[in-house]
N, C-alpha and C. Protein backbone atom coordinates (compact mmCIF):
# COMPACT_ATOMS: atom_id res chain seq x y z
N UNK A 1 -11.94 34.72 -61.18
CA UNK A 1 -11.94 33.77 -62.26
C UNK A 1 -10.85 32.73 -62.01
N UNK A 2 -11.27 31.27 -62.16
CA UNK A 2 -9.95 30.57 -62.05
C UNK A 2 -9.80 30.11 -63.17
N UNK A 3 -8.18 29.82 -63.12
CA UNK A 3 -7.33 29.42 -64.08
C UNK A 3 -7.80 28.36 -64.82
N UNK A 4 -8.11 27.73 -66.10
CA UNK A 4 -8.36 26.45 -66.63
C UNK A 4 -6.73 25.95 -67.05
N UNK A 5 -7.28 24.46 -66.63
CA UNK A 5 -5.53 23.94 -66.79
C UNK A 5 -5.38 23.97 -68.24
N UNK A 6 -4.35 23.61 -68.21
CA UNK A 6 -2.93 24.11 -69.36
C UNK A 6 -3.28 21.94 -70.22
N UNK A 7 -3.66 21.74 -71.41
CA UNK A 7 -3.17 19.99 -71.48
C UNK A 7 -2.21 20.13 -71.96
N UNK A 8 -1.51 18.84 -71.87
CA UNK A 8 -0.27 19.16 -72.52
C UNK A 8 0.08 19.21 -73.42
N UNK A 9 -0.73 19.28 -74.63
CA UNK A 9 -0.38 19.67 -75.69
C UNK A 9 0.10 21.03 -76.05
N UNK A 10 -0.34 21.72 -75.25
CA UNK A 10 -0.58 22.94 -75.06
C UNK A 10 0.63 23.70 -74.71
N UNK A 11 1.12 22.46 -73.63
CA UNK A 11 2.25 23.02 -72.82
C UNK A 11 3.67 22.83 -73.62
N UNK A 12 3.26 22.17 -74.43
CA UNK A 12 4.92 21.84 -75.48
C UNK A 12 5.10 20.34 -74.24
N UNK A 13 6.82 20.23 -75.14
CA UNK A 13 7.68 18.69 -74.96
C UNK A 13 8.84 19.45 -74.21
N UNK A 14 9.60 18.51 -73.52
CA UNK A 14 10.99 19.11 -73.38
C UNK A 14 11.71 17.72 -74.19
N UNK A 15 12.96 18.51 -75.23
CA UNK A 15 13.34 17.50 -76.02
C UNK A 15 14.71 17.48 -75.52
N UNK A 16 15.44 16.17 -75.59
CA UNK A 16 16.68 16.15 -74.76
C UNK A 16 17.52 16.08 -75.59
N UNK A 17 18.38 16.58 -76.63
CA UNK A 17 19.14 16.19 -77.43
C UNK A 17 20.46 14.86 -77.58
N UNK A 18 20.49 14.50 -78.58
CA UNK A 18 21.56 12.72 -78.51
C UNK A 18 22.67 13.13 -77.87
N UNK A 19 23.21 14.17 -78.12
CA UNK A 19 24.20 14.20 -76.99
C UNK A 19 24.42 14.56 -75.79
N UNK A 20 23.27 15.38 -75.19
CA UNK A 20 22.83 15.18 -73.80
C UNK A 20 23.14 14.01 -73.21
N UNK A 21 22.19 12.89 -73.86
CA UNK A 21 22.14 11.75 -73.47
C UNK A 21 23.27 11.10 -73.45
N UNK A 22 23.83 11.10 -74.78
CA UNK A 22 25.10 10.52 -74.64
C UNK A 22 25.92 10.69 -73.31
N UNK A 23 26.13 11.76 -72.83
CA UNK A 23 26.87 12.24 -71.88
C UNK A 23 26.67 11.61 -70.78
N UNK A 24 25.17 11.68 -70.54
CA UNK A 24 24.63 11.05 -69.29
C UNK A 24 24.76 9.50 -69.17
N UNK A 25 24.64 8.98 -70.58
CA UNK A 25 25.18 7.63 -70.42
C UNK A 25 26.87 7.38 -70.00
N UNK A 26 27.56 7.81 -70.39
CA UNK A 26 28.83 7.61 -70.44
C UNK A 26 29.34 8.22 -68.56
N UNK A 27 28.53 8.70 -68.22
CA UNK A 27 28.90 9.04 -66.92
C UNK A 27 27.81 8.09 -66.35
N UNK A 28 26.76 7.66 -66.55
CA UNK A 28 26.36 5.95 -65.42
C UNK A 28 27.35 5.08 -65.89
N UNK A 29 27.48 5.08 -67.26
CA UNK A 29 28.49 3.60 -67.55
C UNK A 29 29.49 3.20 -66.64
N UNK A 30 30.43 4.81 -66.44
CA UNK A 30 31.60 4.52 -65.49
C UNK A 30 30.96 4.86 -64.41
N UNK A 31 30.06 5.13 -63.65
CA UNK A 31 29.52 5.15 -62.60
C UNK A 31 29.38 3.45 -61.92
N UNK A 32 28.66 2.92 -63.08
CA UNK A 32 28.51 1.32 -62.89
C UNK A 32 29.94 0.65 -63.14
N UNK A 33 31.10 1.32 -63.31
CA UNK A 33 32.20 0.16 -63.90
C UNK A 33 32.75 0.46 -62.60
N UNK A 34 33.03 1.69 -62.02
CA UNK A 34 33.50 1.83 -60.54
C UNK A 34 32.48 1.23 -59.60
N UNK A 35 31.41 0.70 -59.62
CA UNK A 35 30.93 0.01 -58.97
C UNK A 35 30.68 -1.68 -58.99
N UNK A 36 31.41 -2.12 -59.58
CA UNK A 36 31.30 -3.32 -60.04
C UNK A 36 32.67 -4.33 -59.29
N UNK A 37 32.18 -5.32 -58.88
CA UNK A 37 32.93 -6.57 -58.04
C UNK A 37 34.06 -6.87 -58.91
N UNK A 38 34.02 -6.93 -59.86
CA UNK A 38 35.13 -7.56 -60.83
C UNK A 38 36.47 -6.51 -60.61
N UNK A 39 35.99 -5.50 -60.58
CA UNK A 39 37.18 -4.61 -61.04
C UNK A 39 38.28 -4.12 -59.99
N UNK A 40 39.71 -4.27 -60.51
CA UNK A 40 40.38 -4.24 -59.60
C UNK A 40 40.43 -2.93 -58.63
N UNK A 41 40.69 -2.78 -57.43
CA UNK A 41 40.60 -2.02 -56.68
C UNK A 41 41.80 -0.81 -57.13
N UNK A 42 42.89 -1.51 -57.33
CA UNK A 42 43.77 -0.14 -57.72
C UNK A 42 43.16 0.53 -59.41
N UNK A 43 42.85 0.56 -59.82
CA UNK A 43 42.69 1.27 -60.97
C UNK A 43 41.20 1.80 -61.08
N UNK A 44 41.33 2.21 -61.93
CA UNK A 44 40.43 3.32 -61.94
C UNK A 44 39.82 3.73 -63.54
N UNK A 45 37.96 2.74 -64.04
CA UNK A 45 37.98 2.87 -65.49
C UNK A 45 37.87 4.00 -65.80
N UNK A 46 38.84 3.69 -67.16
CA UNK A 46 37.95 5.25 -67.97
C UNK A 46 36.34 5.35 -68.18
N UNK A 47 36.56 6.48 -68.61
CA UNK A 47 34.73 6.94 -68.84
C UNK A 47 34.47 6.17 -70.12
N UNK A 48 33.06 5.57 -70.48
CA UNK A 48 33.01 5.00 -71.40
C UNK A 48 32.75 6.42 -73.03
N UNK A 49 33.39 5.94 -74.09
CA UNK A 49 32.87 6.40 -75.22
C UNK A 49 31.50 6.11 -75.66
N UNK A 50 30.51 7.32 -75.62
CA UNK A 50 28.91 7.08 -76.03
C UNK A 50 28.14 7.59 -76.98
N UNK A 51 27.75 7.10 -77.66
CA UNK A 51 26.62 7.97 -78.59
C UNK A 51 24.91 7.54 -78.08
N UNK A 52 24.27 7.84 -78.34
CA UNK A 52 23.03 7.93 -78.31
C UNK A 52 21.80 8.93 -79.66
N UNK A 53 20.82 7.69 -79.85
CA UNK A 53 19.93 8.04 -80.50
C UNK A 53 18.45 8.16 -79.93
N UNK A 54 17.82 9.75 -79.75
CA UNK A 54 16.86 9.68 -79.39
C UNK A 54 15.93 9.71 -80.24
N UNK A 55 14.22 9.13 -80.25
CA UNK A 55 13.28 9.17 -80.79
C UNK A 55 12.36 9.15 -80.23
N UNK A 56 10.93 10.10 -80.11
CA UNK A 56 10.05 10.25 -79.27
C UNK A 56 10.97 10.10 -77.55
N UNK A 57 9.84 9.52 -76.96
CA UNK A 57 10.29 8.85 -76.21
C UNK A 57 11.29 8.03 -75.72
N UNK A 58 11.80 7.51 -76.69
CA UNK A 58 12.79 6.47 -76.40
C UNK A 58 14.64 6.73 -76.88
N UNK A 59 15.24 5.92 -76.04
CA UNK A 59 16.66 6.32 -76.68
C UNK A 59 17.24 4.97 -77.08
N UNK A 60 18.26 5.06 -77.97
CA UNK A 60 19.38 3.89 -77.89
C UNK A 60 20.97 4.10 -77.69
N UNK A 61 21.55 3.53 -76.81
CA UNK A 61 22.41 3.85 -76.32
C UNK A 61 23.83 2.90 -77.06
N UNK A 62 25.28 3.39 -77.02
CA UNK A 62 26.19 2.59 -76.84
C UNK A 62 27.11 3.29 -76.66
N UNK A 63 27.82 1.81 -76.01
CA UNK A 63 29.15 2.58 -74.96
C UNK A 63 30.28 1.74 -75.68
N UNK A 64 31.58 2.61 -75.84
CA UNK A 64 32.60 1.49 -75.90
C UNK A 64 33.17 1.52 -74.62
N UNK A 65 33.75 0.65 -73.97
CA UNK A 65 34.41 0.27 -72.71
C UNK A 65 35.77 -0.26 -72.74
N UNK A 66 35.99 -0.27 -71.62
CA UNK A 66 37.56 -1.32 -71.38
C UNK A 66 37.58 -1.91 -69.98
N UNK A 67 38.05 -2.67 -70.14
CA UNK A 67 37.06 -4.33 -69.17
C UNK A 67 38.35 -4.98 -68.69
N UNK A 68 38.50 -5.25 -66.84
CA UNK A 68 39.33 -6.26 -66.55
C UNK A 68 39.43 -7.27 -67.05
N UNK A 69 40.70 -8.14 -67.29
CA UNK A 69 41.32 -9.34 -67.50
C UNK A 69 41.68 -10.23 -66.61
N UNK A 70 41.40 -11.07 -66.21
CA UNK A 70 39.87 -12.45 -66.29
C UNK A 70 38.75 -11.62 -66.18
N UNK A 71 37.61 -11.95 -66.64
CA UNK A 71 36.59 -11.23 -66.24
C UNK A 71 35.54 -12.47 -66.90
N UNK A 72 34.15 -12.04 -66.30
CA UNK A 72 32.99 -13.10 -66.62
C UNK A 72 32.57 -11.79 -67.92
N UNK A 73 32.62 -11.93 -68.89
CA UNK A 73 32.21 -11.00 -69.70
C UNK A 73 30.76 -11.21 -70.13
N UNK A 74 29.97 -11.87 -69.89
CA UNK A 74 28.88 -11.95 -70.07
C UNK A 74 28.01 -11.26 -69.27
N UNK A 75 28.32 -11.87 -67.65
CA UNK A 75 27.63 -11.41 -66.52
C UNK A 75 27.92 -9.90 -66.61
N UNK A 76 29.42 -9.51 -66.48
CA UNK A 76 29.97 -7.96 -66.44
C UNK A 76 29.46 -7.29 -67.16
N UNK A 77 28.98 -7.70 -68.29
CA UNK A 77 28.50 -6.61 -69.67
C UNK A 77 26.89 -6.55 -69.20
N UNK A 78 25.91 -7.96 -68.78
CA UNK A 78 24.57 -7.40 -68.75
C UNK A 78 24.56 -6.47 -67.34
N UNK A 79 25.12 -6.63 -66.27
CA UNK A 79 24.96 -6.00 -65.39
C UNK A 79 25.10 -4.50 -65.71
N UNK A 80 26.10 -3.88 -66.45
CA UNK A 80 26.56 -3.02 -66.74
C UNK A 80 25.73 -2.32 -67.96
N UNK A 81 25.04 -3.24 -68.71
CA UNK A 81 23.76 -2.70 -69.62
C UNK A 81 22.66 -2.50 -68.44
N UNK A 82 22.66 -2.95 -67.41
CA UNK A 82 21.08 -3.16 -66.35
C UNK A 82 21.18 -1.99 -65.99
N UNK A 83 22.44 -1.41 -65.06
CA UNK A 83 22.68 -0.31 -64.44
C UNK A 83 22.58 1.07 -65.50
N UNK A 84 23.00 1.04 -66.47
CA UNK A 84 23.17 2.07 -67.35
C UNK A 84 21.19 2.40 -68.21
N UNK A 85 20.90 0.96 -68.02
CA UNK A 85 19.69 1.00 -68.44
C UNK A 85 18.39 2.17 -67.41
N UNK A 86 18.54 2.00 -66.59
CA UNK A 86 17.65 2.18 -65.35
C UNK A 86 18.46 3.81 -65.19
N UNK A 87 19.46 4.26 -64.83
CA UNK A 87 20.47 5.38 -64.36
C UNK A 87 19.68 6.27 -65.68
N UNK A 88 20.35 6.08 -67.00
CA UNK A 88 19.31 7.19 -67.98
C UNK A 88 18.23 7.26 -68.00
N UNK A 89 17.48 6.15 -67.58
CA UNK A 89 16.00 6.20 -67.75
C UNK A 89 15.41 7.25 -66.61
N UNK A 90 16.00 6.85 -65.39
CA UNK A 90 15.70 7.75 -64.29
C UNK A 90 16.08 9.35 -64.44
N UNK A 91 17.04 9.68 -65.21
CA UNK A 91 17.94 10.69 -64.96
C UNK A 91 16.53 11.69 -66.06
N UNK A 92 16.90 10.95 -67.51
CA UNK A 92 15.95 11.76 -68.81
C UNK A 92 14.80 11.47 -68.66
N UNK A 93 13.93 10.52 -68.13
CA UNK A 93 12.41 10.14 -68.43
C UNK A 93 12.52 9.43 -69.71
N UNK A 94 13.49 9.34 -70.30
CA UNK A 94 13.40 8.02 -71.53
C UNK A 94 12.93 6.46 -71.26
N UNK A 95 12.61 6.10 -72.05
CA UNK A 95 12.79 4.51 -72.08
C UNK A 95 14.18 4.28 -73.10
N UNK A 96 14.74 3.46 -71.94
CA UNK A 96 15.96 2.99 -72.90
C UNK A 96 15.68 2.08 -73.43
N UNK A 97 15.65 1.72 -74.73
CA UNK A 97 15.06 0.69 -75.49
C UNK A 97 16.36 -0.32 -76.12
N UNK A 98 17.48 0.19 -75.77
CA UNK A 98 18.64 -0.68 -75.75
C UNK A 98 20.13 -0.25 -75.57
N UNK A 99 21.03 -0.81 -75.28
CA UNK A 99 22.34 -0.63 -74.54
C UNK A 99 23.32 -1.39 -75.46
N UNK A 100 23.80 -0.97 -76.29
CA UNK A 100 24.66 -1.51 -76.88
C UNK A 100 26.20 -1.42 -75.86
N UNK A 101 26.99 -2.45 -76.46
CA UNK A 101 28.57 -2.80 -75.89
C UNK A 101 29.51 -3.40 -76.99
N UNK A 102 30.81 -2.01 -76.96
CA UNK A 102 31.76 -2.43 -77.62
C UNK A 102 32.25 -2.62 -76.86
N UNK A 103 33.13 -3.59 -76.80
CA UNK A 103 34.92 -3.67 -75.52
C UNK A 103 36.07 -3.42 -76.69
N UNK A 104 36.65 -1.99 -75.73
CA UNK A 104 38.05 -1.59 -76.60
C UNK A 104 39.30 -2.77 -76.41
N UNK A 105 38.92 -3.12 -75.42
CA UNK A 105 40.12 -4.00 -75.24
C UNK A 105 39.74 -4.66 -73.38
N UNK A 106 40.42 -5.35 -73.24
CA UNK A 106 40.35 -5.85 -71.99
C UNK A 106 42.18 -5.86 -71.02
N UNK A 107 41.67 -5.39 -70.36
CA UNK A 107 43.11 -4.99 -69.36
C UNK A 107 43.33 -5.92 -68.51
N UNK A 108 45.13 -6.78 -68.95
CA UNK A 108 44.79 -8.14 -68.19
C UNK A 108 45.33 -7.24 -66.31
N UNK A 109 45.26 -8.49 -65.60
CA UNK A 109 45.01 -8.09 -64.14
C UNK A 109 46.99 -8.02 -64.13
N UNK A 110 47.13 -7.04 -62.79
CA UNK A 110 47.95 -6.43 -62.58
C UNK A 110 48.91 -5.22 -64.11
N UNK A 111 48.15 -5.47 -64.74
CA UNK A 111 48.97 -4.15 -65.46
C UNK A 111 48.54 -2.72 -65.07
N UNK A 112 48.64 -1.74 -66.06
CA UNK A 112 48.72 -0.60 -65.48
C UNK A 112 47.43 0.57 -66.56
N UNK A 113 47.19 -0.96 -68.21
CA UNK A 113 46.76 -0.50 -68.63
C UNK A 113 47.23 -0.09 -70.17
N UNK A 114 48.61 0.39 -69.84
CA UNK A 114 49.37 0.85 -70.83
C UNK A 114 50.06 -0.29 -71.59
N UNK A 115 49.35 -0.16 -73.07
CA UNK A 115 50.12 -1.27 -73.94
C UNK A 115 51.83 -1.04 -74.02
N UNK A 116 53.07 -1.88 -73.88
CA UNK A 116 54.15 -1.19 -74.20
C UNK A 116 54.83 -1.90 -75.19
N UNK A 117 55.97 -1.37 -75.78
CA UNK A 117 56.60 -2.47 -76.82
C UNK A 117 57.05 -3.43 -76.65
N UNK A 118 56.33 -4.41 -77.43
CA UNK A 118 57.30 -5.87 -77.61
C UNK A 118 58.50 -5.78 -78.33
N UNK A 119 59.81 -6.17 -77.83
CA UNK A 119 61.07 -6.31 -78.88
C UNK A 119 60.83 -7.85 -79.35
């Protein structure tokens, strides 16, 4: 006797929970920030802060970040939504249906990062 296939209804969903995702975003984010032209070679970004909302199929994402000083912040931020876009999509089978961006602050060039006191 052979087997009759399984449809998939049949077979169930695999559901990824928001903070799965979250996670996975926040590790392409800084995946894409260490890969990015702008950023200075000595330092090293933090991981971005992420939440994520999944529904059916689809997720919505946001990251807060912290971003070199000069920087093209326009170009830096869509590139960095492009990469993060495509990286979860590949990783979960979601459609990312959007990439939100906070910037915590922007780190001007040659500091270290660390705000210190003004007298």
């Amino acid at each position: 006797m052979t087997p009759q296939p399984v449809t998939a209804r049949e077979r169930g969903a695999t559901v990824i929970p928001d903070r799965v995702v979250a996670r996975i975003a926040a590790r392409a984010g800084r995946e894409a920030l260490v890969a990015q032209p702008y950023r200075p070679a000595r330092t090293t970004p933090r991981t971005p802060d992420a939440s994520a909302q999944v529904h059916g199929g689809s997720a919505r994402i946001r990251l807060v970040i912290e971003l070199p000083y000069p920087i093209d912040l326009a170009a830096a931020t869509r590139e960095l939504q492009r990469q993060v876009t495509q990286r979860v999509g590949r990783l979960t089978g979601l459609e990312v249906t959007e990439v939100a961006l906070a910037i915590r602050r922007l780190i001007p060039e040659g500091s270290d990062g660390r705000v210190g006191r003004v007298y």
